[in-house]
N, C-alpha and C. Protein backbone atom coordinates (compact mmCIF):
# COMPACT_ATOMS: atom_id res chain seq x y z
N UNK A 1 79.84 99.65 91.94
CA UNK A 1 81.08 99.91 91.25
C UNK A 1 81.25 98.87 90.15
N UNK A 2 81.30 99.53 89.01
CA UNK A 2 81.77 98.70 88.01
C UNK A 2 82.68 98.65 87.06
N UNK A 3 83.34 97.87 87.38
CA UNK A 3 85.08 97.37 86.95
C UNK A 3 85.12 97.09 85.47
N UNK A 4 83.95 96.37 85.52
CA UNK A 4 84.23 95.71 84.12
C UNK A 4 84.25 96.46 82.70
N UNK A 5 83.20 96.76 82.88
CA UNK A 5 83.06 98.06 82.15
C UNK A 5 83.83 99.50 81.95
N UNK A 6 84.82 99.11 82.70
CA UNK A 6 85.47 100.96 82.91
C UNK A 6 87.06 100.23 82.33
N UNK A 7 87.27 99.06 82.79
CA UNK A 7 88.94 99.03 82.40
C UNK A 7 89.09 97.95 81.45
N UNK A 8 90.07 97.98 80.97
CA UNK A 8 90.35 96.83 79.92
C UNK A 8 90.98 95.79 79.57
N UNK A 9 90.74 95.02 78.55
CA UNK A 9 91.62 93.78 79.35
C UNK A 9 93.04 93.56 79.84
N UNK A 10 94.18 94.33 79.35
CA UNK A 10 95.00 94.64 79.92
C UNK A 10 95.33 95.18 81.00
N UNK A 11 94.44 96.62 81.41
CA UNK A 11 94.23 96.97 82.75
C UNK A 11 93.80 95.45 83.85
N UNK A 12 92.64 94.53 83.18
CA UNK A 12 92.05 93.79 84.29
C UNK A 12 93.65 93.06 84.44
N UNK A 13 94.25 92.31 83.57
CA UNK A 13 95.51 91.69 83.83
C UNK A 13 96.10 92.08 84.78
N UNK A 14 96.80 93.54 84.73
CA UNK A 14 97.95 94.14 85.41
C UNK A 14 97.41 94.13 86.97
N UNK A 15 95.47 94.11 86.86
CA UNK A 15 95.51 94.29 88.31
C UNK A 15 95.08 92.57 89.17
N UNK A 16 95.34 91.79 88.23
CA UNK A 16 94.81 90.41 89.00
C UNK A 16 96.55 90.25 89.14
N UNK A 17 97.41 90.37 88.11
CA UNK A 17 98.92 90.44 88.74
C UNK A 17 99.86 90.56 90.12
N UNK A 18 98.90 91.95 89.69
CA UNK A 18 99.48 92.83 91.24
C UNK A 18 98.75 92.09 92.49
N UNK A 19 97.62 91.92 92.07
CA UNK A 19 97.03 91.49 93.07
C UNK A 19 97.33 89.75 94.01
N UNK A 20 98.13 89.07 93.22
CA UNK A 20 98.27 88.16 93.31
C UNK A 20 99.90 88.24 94.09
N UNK A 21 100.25 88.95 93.72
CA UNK A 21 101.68 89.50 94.14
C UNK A 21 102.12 89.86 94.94
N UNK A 22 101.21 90.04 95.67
CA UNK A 22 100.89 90.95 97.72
C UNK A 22 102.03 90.13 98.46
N UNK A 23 101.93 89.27 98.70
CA UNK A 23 103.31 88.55 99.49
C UNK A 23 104.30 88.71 99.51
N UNK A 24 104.38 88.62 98.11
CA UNK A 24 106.03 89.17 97.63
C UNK A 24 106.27 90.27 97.72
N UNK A 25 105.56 91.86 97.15
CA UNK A 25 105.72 92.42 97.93
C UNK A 25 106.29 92.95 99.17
N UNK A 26 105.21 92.02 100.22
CA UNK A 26 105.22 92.21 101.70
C UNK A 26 107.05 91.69 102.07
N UNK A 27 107.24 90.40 101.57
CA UNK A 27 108.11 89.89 101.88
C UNK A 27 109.70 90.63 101.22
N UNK A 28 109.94 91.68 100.36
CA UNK A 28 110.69 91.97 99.73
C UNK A 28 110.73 93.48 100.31
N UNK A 29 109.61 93.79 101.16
CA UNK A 29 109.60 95.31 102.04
C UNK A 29 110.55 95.11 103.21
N UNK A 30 109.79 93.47 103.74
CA UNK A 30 110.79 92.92 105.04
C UNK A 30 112.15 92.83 105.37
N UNK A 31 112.36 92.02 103.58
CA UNK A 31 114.42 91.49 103.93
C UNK A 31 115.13 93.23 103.32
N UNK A 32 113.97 93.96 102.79
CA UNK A 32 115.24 95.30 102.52
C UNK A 32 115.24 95.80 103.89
N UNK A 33 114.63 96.11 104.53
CA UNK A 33 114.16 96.88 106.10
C UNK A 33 115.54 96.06 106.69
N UNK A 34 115.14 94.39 107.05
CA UNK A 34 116.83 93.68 107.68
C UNK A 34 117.70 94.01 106.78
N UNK A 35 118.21 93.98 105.97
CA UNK A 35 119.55 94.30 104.64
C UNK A 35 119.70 95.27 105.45
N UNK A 36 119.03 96.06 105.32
CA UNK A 36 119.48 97.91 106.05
C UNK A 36 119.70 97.99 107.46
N UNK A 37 118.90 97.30 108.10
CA UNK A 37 119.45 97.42 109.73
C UNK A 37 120.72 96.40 109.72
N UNK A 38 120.92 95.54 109.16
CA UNK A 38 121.71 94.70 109.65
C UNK A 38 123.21 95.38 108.88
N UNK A 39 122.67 96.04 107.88
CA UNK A 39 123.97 96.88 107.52
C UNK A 39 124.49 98.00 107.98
N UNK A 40 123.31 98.78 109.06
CA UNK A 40 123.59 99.59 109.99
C UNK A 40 124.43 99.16 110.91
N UNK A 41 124.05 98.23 111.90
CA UNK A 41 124.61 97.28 112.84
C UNK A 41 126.21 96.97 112.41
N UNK A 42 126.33 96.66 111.43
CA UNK A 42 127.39 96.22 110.89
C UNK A 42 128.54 97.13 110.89
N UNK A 43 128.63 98.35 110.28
CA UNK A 43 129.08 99.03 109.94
C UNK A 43 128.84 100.16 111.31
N UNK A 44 128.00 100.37 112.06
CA UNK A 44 127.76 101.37 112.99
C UNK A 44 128.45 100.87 114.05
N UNK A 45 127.82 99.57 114.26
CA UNK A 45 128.48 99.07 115.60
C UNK A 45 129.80 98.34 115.71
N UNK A 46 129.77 97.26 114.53
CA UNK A 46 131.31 96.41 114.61
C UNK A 46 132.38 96.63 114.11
N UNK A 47 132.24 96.98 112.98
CA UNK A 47 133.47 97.61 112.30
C UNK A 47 133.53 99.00 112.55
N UNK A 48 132.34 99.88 112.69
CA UNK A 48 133.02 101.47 113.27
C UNK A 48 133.43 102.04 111.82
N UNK A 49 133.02 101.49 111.01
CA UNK A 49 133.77 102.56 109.64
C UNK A 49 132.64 103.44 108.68
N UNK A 50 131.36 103.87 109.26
CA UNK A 50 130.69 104.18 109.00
C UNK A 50 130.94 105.44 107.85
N UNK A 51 130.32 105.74 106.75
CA UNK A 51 130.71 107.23 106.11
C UNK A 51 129.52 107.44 105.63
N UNK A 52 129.75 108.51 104.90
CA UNK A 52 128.69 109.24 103.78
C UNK A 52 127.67 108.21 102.95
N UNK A 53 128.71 107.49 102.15
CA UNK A 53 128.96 106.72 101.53
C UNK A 53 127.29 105.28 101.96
N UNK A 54 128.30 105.19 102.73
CA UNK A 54 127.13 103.55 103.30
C UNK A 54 126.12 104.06 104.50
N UNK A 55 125.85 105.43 104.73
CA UNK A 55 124.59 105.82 105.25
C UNK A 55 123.81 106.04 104.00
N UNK A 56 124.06 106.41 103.23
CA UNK A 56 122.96 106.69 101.72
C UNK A 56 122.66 105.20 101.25
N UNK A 57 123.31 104.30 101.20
CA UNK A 57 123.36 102.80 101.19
C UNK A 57 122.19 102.75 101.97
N UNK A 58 122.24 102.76 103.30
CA UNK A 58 121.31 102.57 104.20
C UNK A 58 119.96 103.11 103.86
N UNK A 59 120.02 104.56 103.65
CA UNK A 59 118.72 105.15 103.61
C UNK A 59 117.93 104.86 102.07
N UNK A 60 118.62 104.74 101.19
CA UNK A 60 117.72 103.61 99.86
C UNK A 60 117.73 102.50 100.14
N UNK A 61 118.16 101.59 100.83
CA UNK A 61 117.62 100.63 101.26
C UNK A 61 116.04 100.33 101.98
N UNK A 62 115.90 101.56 102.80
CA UNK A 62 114.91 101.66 103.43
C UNK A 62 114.11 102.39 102.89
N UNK A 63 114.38 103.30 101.81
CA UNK A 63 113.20 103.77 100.90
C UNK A 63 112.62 102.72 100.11
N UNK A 64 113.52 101.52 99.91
CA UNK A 64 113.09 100.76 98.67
C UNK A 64 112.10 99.85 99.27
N UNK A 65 112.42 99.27 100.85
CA UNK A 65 111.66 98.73 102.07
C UNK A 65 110.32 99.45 101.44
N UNK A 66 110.58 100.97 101.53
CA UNK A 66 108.89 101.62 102.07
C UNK A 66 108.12 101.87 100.37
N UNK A 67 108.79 101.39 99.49
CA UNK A 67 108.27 101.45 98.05
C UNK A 67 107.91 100.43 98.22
N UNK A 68 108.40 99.24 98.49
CA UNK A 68 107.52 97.64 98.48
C UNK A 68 106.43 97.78 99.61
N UNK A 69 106.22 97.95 100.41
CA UNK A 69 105.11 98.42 101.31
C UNK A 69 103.93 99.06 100.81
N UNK A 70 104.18 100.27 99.97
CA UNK A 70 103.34 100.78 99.25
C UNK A 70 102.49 99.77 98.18
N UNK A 71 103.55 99.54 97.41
CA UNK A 71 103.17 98.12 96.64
C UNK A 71 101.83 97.35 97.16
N UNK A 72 102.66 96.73 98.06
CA UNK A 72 102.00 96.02 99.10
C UNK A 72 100.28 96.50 99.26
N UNK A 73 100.74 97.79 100.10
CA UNK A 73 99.22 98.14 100.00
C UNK A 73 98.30 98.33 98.93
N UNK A 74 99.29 98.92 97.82
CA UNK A 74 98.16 98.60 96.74
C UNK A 74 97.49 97.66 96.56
N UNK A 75 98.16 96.59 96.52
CA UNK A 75 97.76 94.75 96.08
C UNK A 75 96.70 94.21 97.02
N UNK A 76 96.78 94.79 98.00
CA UNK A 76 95.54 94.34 99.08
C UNK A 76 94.45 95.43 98.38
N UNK A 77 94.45 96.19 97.73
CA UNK A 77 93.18 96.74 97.45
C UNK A 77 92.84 96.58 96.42
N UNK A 78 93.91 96.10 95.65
CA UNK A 78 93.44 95.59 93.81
C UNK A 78 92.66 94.13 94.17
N UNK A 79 93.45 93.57 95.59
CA UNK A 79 92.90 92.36 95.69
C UNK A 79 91.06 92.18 96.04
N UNK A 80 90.98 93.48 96.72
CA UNK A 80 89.70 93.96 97.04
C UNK A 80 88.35 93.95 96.13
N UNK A 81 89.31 94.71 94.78
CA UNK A 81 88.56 95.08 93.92
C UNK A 81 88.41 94.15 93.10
N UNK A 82 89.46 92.99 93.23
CA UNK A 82 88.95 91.96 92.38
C UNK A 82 87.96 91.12 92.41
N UNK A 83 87.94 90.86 93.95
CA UNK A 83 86.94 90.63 94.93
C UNK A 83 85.58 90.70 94.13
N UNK A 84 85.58 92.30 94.67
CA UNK A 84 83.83 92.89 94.24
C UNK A 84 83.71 92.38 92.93
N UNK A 85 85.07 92.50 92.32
CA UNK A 85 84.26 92.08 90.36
C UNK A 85 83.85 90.52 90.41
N UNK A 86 84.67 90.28 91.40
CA UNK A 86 83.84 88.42 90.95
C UNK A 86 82.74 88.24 91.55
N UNK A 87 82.07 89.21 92.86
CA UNK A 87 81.35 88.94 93.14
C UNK A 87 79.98 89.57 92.53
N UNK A 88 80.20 90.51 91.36
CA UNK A 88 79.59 91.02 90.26
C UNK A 88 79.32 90.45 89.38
N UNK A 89 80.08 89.48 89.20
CA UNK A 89 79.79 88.85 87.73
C UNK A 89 78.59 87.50 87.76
C-alpha cells in the first residue's frame, strides 16, 4: 500500500492530525455519554420533571457521544496507516 503516492500534502496533514487526536476524541465520546446519563438521572430520577424537551437533549447528547467514537475509530486507523507509511519510507 502506497500512501505516498496516492494523497497529498494536505490530505497527509489532515490525516497525521486526526491521527494524533485519538484521545481526545475518545475522551470527548466519554464526558458526552456522562453529560447525558447524568442528565438523565437528574431530571428522570430527582427532580421528576422530565419532557419532550430534555429527552431530545438527552438523545443528541448521546449521538454526539457516538459521533466522537466514530472519530475515534477513525484515528486509530489513520494512526495505522501512518504507521505503514513510516515504515515505507
Amino acid at each position: 500500500m502506497y500512501i505516498d503516492e496516492s494523497l497529498t500534502d494536505k490530505e497527509k496533514k489532515f490525516l497525521a492530525t486526526a491521527a494524533r487526536r485519538k484521545t481526545l476524541f475518545l475522551i470527548s465520546s466519554a464526558a458526552t455519554v456522562v453529560v447525558a446519563v447524568s442528565f438523565l438521572m437528574y431530571h428522570g430520577l430527582i427532580a421528576r420533571d422530565m419532557n419532550g424537551l430534555r429527552f431530545a437533549v438527552i438523545i443528541i447528547l448521546l449521538l454526539s457521544g457516538r459521533a466522537y467514537l466514530r472519530l475515534y475509530k477513525c484515528a486509530v486507523i489513520f494512526n495505522k496507516l501512518q504507521t505503514v507509511r513510516d515504515v515505507q519510507k
